[in-house]
N, C-alpha and C. Protein backbone atom coordinates (compact mmCIF):
# COMPACT_ATOMS: atom_id res chain seq x y z
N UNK A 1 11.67 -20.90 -0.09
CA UNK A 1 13.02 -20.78 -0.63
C UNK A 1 13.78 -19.70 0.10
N UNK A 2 14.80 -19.85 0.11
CA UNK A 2 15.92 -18.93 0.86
C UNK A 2 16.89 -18.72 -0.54
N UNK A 3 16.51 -17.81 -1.04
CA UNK A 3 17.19 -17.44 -2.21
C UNK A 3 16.94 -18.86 -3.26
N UNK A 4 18.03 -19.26 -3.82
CA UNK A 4 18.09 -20.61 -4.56
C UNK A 4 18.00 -21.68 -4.31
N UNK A 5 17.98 -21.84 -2.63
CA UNK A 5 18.18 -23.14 -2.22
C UNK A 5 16.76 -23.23 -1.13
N UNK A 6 16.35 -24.28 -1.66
CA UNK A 6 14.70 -24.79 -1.01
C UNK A 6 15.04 -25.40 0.47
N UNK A 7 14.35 -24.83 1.29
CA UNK A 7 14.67 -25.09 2.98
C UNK A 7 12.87 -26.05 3.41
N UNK A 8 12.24 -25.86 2.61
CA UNK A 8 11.33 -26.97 2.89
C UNK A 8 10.34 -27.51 1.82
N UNK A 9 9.71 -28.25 1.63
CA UNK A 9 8.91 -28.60 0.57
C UNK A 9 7.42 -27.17 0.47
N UNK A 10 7.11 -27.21 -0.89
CA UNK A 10 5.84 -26.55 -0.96
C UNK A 10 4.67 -27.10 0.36
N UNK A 11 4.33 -27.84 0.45
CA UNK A 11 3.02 -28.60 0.93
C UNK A 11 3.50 -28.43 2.40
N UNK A 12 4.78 -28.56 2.93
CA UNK A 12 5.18 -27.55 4.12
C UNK A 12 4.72 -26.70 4.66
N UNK A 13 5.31 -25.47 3.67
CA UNK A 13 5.38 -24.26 3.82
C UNK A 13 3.76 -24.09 4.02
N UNK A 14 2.89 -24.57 2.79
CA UNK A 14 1.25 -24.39 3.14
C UNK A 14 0.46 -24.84 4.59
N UNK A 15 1.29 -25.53 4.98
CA UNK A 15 0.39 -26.38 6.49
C UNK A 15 0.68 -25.09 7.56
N UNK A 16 2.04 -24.89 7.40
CA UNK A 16 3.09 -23.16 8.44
C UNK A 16 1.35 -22.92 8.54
N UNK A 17 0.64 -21.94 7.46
CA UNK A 17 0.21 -20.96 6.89
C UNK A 17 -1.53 -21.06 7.01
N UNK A 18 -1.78 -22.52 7.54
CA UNK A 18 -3.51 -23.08 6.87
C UNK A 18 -3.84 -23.78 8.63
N UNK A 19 -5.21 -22.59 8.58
CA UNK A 19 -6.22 -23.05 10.02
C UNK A 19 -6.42 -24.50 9.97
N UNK A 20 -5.62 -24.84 11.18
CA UNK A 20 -5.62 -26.25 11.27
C UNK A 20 -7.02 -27.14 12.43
N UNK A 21 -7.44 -25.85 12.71
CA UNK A 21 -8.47 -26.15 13.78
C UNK A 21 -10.06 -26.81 13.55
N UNK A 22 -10.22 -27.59 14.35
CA UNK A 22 -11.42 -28.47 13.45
C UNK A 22 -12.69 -27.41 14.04
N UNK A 23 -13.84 -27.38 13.30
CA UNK A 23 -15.01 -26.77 13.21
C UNK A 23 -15.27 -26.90 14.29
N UNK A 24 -15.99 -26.01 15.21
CA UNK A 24 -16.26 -25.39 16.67
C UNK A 24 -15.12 -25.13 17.62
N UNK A 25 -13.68 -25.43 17.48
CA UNK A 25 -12.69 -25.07 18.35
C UNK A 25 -12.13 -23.57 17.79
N UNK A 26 -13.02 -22.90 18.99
CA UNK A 26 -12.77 -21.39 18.61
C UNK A 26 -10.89 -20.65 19.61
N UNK A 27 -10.67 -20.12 18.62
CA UNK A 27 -9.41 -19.46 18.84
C UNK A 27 -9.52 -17.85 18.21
N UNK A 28 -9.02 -16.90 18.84
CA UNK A 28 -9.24 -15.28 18.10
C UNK A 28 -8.33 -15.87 16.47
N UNK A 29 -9.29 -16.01 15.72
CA UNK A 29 -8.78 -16.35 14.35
C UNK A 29 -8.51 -17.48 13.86
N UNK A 30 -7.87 -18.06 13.36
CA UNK A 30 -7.24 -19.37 13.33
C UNK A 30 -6.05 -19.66 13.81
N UNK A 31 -5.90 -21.36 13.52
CA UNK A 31 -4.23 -21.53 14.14
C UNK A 31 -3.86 -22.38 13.17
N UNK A 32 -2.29 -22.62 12.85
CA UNK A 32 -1.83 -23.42 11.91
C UNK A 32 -0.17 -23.56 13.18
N UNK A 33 0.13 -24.77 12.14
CA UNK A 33 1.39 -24.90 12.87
C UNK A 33 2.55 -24.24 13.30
N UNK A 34 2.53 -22.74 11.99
CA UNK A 34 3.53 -21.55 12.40
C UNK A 34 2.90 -20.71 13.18
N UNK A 35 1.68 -20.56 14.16
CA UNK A 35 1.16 -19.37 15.04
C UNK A 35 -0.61 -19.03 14.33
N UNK A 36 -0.58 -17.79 14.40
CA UNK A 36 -1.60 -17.40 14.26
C UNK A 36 -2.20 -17.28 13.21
N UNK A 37 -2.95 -17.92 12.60
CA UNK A 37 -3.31 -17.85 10.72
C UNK A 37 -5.09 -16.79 10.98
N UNK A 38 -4.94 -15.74 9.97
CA UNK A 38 -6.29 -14.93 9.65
C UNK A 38 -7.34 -15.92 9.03
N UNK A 39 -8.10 -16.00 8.93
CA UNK A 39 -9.33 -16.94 8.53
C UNK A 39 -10.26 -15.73 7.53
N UNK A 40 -10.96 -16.68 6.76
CA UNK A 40 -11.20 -15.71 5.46
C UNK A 40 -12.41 -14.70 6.04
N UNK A 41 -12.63 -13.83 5.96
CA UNK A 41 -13.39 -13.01 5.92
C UNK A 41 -13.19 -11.87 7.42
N UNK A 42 -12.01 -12.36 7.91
CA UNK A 42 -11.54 -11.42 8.77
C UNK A 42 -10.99 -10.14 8.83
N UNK A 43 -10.64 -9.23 9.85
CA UNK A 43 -9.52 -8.39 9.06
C UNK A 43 -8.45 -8.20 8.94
N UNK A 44 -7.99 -9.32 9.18
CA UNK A 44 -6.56 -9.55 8.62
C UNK A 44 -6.12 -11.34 7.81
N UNK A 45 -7.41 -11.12 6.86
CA UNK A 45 -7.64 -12.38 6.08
C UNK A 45 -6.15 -13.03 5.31
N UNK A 46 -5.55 -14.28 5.86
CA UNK A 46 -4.59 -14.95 4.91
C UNK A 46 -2.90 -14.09 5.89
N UNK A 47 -3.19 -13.77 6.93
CA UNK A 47 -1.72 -13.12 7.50
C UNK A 47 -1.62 -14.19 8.52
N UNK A 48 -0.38 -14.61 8.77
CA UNK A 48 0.03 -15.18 9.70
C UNK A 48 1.25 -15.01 10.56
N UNK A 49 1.15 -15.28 11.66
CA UNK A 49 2.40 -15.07 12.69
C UNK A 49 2.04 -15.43 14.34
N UNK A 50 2.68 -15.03 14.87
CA UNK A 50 2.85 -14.99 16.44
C UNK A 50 3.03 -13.75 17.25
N UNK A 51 2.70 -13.84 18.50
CA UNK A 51 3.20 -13.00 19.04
C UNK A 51 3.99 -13.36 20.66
N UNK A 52 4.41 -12.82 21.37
CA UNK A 52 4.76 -14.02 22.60
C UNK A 52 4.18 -12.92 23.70
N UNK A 53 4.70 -13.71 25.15
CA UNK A 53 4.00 -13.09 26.59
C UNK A 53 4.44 -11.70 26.59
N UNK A 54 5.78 -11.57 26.64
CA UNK A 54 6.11 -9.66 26.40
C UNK A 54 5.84 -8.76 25.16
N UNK A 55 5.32 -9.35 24.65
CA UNK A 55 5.06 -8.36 23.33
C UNK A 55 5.74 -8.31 22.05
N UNK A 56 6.70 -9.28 22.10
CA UNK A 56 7.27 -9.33 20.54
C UNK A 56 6.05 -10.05 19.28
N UNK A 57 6.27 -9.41 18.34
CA UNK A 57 4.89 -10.23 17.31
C UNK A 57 6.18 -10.28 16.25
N UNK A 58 5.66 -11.09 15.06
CA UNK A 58 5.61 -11.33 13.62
C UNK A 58 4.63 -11.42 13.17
N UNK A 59 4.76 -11.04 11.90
CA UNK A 59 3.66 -11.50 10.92
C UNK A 59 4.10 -11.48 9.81
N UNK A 60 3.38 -12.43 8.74
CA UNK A 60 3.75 -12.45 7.44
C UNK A 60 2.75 -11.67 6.36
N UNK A 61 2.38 -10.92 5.55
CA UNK A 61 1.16 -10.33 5.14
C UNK A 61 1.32 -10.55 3.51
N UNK A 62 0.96 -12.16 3.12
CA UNK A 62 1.02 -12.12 2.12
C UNK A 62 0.72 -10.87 0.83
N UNK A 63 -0.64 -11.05 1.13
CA UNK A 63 -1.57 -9.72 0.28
C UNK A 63 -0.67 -8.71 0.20
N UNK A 64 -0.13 -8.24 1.63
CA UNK A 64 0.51 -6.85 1.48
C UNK A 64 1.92 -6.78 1.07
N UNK A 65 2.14 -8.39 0.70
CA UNK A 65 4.40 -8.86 -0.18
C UNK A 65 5.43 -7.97 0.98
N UNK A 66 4.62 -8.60 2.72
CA UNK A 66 6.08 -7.54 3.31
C UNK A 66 5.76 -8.75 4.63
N UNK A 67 7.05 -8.72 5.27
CA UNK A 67 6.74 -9.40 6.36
C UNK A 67 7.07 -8.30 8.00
N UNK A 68 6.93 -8.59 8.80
CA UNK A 68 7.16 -7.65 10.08
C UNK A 68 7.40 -8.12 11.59
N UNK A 69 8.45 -7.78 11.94
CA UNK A 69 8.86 -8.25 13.05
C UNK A 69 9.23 -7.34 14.23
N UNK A 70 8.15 -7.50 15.57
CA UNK A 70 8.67 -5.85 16.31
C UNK A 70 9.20 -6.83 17.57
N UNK A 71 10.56 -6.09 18.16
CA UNK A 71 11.45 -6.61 18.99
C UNK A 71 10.48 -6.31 20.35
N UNK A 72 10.15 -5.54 21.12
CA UNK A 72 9.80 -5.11 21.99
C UNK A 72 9.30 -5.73 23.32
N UNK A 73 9.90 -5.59 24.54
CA UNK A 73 9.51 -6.31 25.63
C UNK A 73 8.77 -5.40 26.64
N UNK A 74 7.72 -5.85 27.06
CA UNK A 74 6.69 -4.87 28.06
C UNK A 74 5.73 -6.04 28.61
N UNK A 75 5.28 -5.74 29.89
CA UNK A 75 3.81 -6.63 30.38
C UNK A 75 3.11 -5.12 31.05
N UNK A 76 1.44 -5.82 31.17
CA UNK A 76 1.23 -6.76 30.66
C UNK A 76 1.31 -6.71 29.25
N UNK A 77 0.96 -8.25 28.74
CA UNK A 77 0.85 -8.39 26.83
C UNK A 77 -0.43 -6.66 27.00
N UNK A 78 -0.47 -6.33 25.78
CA UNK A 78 -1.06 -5.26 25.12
C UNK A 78 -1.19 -4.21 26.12
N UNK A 79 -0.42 -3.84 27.03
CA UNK A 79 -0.60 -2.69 28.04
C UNK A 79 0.33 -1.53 26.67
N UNK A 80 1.07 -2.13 26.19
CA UNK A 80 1.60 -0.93 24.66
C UNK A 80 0.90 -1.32 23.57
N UNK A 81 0.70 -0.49 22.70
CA UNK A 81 -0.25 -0.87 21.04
C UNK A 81 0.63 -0.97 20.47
N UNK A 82 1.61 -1.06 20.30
CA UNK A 82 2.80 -0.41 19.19
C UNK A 82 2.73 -1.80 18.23
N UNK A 83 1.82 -2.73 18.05
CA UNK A 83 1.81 -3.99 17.23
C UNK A 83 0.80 -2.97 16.10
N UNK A 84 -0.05 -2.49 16.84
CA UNK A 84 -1.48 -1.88 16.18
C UNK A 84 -1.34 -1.21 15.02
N UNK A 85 -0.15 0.26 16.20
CA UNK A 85 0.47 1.36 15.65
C UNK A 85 1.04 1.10 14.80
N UNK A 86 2.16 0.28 14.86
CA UNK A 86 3.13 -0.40 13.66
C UNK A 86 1.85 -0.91 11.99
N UNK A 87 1.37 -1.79 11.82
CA UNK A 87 0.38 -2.36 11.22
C UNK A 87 -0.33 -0.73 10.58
N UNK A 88 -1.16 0.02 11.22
CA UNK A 88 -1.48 0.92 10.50
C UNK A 88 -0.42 1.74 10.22
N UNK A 89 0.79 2.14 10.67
CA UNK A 89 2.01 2.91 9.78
C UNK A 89 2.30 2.17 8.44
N UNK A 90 2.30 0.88 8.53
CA UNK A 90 2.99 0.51 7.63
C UNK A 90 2.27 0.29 6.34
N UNK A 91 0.74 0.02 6.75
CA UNK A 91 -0.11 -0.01 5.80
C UNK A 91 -0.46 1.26 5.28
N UNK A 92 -0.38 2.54 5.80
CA UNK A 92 -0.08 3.81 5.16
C UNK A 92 1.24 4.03 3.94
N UNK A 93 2.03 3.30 5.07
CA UNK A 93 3.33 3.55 4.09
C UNK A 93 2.93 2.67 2.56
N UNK A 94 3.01 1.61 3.22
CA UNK A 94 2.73 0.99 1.49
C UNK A 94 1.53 1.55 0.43
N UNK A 95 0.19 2.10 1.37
CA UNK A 95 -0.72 2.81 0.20
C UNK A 95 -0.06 3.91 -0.46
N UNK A 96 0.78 4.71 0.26
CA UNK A 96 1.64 5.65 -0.43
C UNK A 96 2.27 5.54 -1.77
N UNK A 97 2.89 4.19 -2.00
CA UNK A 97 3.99 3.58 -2.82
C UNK A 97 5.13 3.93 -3.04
């Protein structure tokens, strides 16, 4: 939902969100149709997003009710942490309350 008005069906939104990959096709985590889906017992179980070739990521972190989006362009991919850095700031910030 986008406020009041529904932009896709439930059963949608769940496929975005659910490892679509069949048993032995290994990927770092899972994949679903919106990017990168956490797989259960990982450590970042039930989060999903992307990231692209220069370094911009999203993610959605259900568990944690926040979503995150870092602008940033650099190569190579991970020659900066600031996805890492970001992720543990923010998970500080929120244990704080």
């Amino acid at each position: 939902r986008a406020g009041r008005m529904r932009v896709m069906e439930p059963e949608t939104a769940a496929l975005i969100h659910s490892d679509i990959l069949p048993p032995g096709v290994e990927y770092p985590g899972g994949y679903g149709f919106g990017g990168s889906v956490g797989r259960p017992g990982q450590l970042r179980a039930g989060e999903y997003g992307w990231s692209g070739a220069a370094g911009t990521t999203g993610w959605i972190s259900p568990a944690g009710g926040y979503a995150a989006v870092i602008m940033a362009q650099f190569f190579p991919y991970g020659s900066v942490r600031i996805a890492r850095d970001a992720r543990a700031a923010i998970g500080q910030d929120l244990a704080r309350g």
